[in-house]
PDB file of N, CA and C in Angstrom:
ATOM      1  N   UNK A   1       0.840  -1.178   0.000  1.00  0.00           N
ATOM      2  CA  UNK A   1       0.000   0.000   0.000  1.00  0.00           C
ATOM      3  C   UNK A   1       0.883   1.237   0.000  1.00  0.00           C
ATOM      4  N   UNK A   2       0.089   2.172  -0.557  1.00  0.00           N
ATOM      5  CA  UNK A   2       0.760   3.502  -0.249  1.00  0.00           C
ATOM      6  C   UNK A   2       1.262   4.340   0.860  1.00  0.00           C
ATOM      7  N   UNK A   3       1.951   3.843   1.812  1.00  0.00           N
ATOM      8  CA  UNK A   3       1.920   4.245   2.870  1.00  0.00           C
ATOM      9  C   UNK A   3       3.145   4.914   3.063  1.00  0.00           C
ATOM     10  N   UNK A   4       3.465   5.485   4.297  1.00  0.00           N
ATOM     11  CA  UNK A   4       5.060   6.416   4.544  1.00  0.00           C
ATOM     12  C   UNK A   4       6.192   5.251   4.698  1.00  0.00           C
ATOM     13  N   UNK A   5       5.565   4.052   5.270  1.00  0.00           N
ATOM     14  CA  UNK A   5       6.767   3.044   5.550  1.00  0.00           C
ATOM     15  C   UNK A   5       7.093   2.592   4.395  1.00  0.00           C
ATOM     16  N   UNK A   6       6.060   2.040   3.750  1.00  0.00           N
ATOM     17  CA  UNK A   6       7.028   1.691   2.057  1.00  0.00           C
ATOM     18  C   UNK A   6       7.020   2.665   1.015  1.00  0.00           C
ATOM     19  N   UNK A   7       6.911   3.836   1.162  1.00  0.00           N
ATOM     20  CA  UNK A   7       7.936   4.659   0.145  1.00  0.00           C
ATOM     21  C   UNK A   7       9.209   4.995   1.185  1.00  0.00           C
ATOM     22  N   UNK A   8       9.001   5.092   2.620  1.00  0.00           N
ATOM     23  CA  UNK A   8      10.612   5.287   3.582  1.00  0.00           C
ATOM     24  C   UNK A   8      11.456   3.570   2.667  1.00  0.00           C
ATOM     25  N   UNK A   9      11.008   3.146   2.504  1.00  0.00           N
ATOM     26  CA  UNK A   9      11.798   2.006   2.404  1.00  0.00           C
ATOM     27  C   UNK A   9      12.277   1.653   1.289  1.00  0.00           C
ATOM     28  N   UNK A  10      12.003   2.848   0.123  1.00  0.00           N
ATOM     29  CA  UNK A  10      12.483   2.750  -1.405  1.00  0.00           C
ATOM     30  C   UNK A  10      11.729   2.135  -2.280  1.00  0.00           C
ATOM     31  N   UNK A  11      10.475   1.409  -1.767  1.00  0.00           N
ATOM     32  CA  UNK A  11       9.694   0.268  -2.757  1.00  0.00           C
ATOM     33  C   UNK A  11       8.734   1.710  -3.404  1.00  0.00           C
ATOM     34  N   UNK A  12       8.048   0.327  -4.306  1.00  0.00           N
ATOM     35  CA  UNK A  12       7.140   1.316  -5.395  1.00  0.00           C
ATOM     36  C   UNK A  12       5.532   0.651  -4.546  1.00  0.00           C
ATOM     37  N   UNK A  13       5.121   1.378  -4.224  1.00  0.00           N
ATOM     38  CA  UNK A  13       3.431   0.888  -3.444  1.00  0.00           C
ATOM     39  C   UNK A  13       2.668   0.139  -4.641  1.00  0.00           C
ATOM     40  N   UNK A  14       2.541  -0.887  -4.739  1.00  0.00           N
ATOM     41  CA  UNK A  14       1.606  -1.652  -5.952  1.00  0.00           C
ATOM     42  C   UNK A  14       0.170  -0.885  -5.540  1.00  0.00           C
ATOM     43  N   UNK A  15      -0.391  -0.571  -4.611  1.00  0.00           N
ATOM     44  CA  UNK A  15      -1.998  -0.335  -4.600  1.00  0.00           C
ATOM     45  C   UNK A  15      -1.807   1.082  -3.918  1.00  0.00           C
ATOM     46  N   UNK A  16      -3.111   1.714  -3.702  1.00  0.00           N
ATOM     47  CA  UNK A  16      -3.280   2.837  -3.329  1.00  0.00           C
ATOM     48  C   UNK A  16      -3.682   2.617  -1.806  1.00  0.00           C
ATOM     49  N   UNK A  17      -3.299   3.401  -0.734  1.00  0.00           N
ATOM     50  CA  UNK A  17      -4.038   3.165   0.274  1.00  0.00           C
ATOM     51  C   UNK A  17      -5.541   2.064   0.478  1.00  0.00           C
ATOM     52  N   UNK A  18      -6.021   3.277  -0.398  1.00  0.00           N
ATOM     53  CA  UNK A  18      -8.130   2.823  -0.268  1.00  0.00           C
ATOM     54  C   UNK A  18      -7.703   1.608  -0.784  1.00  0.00           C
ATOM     55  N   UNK A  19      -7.493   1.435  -2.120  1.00  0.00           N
ATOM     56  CA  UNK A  19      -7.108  -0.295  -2.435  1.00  0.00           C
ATOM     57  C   UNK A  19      -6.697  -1.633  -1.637  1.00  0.00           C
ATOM     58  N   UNK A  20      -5.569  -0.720  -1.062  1.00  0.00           N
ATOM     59  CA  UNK A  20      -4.962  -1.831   0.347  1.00  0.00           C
ATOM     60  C   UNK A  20      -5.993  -2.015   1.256  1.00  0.00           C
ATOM     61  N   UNK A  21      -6.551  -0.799   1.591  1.00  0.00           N
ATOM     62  CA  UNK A  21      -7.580  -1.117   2.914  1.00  0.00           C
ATOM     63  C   UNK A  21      -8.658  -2.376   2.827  1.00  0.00           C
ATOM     64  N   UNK A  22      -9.703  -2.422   1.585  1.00  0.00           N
ATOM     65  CA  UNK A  22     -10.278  -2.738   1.440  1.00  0.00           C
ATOM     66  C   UNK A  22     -10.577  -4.696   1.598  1.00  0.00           C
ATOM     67  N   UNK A  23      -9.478  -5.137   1.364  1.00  0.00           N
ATOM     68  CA  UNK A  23      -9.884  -6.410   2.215  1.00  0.00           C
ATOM     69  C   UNK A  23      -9.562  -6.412   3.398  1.00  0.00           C
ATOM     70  N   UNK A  24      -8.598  -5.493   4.118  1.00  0.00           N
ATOM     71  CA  UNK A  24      -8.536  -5.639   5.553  1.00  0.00           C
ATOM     72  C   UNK A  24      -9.866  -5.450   6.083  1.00  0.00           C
ATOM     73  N   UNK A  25     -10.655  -4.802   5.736  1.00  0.00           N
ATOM     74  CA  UNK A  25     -11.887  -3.924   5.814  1.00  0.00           C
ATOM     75  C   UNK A  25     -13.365  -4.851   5.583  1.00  0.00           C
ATOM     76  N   UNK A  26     -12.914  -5.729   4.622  1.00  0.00           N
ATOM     77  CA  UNK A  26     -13.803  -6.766   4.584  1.00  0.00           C
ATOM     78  C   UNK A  26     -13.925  -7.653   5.178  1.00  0.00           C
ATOM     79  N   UNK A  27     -12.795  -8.212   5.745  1.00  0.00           N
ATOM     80  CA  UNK A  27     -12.366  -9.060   6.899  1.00  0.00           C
ATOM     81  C   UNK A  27     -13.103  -8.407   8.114  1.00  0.00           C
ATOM     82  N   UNK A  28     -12.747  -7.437   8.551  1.00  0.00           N
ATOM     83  CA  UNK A  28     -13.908  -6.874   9.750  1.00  0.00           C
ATOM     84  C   UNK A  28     -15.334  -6.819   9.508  1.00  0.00           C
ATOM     85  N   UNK A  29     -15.691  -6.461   8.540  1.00  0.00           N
ATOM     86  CA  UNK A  29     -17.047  -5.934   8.613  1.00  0.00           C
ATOM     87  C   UNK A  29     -17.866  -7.055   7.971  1.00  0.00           C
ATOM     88  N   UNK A  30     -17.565  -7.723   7.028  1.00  0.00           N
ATOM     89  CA  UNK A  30     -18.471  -9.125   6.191  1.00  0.00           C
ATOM     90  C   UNK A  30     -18.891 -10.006   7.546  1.00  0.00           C
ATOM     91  N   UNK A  31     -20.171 -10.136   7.452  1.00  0.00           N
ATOM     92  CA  UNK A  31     -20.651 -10.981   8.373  1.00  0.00           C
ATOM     93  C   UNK A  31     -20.101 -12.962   7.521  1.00  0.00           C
ATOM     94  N   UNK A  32     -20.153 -12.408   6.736  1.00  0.00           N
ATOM     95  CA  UNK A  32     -19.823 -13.916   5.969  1.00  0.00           C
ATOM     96  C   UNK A  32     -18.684 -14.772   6.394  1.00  0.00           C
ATOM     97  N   UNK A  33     -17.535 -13.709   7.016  1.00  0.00           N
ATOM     98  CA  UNK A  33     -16.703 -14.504   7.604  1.00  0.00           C
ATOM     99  C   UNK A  33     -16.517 -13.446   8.645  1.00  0.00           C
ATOM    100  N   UNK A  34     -17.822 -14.036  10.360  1.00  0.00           N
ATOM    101  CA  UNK A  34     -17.421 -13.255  10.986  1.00  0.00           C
ATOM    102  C   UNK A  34     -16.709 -14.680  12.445  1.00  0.00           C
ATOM    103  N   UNK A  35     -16.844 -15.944  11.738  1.00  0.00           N
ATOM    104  CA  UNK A  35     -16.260 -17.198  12.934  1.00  0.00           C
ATOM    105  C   UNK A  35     -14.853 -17.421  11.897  1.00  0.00           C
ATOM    106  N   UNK A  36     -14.764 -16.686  10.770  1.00  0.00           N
ATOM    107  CA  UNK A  36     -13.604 -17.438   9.741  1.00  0.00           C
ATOM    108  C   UNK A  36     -11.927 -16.989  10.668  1.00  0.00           C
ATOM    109  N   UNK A  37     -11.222 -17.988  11.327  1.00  0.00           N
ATOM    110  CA  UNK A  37      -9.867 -17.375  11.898  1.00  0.00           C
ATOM    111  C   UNK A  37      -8.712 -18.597  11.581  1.00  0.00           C
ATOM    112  N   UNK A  38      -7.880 -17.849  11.567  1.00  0.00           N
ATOM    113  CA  UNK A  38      -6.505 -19.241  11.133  1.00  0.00           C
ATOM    114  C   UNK A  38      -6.557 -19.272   9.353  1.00  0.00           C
ATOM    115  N   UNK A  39      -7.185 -18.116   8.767  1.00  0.00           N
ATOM    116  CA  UNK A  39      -6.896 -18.013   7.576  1.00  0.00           C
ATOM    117  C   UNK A  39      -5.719 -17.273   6.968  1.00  0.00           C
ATOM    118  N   UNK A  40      -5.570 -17.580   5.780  1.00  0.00           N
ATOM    119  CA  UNK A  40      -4.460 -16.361   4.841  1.00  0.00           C
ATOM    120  C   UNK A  40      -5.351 -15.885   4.021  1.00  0.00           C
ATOM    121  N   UNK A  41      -5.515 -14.889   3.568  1.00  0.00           N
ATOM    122  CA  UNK A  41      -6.343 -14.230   2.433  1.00  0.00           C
ATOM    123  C   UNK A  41      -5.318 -13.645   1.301  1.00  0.00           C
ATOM    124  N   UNK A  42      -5.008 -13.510   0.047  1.00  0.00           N
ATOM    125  CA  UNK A  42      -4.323 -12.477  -0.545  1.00  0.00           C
ATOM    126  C   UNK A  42      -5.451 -11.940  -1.402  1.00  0.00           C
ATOM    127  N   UNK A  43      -5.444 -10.537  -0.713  1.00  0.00           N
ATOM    128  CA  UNK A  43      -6.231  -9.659  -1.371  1.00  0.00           C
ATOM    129  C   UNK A  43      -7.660  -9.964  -0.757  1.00  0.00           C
ATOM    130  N   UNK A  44      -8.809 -10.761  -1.379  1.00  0.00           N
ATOM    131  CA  UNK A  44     -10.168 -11.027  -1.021  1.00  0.00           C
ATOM    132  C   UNK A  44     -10.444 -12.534  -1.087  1.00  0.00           C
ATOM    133  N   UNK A  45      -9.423 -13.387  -1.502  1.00  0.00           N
ATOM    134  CA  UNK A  45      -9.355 -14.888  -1.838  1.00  0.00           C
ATOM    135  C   UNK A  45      -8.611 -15.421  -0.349  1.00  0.00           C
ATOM    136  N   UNK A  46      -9.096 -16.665  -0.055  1.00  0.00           N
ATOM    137  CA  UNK A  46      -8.307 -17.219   0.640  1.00  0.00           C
ATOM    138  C   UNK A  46      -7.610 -17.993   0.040  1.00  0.00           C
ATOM    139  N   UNK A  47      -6.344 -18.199   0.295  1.00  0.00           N
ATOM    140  CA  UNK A  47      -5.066 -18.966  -0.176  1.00  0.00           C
ATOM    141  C   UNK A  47      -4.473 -19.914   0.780  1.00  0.00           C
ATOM    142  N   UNK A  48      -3.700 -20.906   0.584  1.00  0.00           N
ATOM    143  CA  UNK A  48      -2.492 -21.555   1.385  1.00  0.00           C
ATOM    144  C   UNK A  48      -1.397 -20.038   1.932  1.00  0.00           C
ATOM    145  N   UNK A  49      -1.028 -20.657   2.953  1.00  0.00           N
ATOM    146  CA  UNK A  49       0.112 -19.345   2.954  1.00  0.00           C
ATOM    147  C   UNK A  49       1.468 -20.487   2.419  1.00  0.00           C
ATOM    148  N   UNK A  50       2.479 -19.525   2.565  1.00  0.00           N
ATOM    149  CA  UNK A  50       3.457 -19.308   1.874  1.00  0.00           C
ATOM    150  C   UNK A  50       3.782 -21.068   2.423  1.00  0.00           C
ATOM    151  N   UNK A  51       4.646 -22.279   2.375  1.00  0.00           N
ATOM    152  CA  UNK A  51       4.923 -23.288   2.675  1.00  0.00           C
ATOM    153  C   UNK A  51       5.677 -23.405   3.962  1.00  0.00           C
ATOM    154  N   UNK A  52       6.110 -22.718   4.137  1.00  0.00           N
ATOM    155  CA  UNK A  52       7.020 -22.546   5.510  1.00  0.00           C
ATOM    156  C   UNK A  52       6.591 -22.146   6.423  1.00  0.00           C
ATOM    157  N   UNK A  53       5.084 -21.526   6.506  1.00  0.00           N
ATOM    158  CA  UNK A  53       4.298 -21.560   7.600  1.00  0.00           C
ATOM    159  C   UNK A  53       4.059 -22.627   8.072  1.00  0.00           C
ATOM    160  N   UNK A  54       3.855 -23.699   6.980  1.00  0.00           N
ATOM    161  CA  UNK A  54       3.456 -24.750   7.835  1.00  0.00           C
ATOM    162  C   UNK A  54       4.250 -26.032   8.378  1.00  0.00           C
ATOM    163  N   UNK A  55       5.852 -25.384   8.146  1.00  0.00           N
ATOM    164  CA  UNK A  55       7.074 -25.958   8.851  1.00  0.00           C
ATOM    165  C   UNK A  55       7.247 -26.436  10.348  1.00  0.00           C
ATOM    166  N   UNK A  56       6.490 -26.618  10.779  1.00  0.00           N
ATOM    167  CA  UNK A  56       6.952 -27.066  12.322  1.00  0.00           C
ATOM    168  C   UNK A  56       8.452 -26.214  12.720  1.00  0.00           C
ATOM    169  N   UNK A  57       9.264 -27.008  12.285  1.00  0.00           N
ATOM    170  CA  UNK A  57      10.698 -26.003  12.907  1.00  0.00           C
ATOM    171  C   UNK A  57      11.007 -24.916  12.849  1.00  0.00           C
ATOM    172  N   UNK A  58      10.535 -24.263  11.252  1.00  0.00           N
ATOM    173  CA  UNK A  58      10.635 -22.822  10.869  1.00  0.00           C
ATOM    174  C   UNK A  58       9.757 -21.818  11.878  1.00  0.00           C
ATOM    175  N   UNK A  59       8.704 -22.621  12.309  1.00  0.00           N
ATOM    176  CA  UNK A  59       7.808 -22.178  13.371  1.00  0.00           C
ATOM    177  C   UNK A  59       8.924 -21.879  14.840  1.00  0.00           C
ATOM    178  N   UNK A  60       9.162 -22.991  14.912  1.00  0.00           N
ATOM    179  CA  UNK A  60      10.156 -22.950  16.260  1.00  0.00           C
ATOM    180  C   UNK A  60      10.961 -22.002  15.978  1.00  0.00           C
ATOM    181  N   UNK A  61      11.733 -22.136  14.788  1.00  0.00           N
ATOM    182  CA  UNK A  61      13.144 -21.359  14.954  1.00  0.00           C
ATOM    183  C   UNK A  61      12.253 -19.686  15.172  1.00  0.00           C
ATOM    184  N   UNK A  62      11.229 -19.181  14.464  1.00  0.00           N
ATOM    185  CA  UNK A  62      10.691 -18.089  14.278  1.00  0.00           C
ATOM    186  C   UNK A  62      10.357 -17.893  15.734  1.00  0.00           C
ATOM    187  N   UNK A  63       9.939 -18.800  16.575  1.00  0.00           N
ATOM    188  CA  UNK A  63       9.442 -18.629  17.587  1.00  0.00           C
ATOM    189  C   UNK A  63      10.198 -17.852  18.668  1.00  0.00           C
ATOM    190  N   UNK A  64      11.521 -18.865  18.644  1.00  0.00           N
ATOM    191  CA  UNK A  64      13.049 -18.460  19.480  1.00  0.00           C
ATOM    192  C   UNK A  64      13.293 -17.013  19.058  1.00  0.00           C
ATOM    193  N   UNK A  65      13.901 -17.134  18.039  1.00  0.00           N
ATOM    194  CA  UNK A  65      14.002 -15.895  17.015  1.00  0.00           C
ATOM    195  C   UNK A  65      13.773 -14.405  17.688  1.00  0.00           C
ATOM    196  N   UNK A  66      12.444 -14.949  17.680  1.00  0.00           N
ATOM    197  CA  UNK A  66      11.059 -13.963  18.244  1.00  0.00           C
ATOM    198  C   UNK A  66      11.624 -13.509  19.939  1.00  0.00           C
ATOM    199  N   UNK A  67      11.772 -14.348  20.604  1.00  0.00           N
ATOM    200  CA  UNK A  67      11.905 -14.067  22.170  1.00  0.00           C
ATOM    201  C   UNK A  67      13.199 -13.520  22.406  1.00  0.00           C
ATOM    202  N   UNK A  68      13.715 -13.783  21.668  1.00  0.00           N
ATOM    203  CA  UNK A  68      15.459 -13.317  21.975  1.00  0.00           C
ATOM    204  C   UNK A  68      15.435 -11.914  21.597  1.00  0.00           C
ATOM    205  N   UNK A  69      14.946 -11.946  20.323  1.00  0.00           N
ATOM    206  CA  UNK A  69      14.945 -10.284  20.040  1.00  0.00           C
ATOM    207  C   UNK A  69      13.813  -9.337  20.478  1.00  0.00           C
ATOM    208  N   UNK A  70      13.137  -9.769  21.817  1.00  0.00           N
ATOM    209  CA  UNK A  70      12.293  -9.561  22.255  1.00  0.00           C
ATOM    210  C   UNK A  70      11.950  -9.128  23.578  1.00  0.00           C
ATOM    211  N   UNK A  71      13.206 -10.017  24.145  1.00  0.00           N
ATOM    212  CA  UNK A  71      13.255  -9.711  25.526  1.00  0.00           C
ATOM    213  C   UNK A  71      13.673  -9.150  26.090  1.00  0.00           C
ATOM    214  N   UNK A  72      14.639  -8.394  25.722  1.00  0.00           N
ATOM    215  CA  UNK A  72      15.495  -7.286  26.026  1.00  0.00           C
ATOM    216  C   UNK A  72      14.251  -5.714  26.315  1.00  0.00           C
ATOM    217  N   UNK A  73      13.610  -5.860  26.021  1.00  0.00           N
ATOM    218  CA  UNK A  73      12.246  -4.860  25.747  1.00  0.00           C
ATOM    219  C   UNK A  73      10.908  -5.445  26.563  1.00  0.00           C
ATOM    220  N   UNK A  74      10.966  -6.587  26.904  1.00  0.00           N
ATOM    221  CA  UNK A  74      10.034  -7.357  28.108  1.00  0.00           C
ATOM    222  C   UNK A  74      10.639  -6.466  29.195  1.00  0.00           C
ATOM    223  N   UNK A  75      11.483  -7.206  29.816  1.00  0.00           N
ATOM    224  CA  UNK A  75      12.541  -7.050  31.103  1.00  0.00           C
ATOM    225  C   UNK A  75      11.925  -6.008  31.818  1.00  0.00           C
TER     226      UNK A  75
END
C-alpha cells in the first residue's frame, strides 16, 4: 500500500491506500466470515500461505528468534 513506511523504504506501493484497505476492511465488517480465523487471504481470496508456515521447525526457529529479540524490551 501507499503508505510512509514503504515509500521510507524505497519500494514502489503496488496499490493505493483505499485499495490496500479494502480487504482488511472486509475481513472486519463481512458478516460472511465473521467465525472465519486461522486463515491467509491475498487480497479477497483465501489462499495456502506461503509453505514454511506450515514448517513445524521454521515455526520454532521463528518462535526463538522472536523471544530473543524480544526480551530485552520485556525485562
Amino acid at each position: 500500500m501507499d503508505t510512509s513506511m514503504v515509500r521510507q523504504s524505497g519500494f514502489t506501493p503496488a496499490a493505493s491506500f483505499d485499495d490496500g484497505a479494502q480487504p482488511t476492511l472486509r475481513l472486519i465488517a463481512d458478516p460472511n466470515l465473521e467465525n472465519t480465523t486461522g486463515q491467509y487471504f491475498d487480497r479477497y481470496d483465501d489462499q495456502p500461505a506461503h509453505p514454511q508456515a506450515y514448517d513445524a521447525q521454521a515455526r520454532a526457529r521463528l518462535a526463538a528468534l522472536t523471544t530473543n529479540l524480544t526480551a530485552p524490551f520485556l525485562a
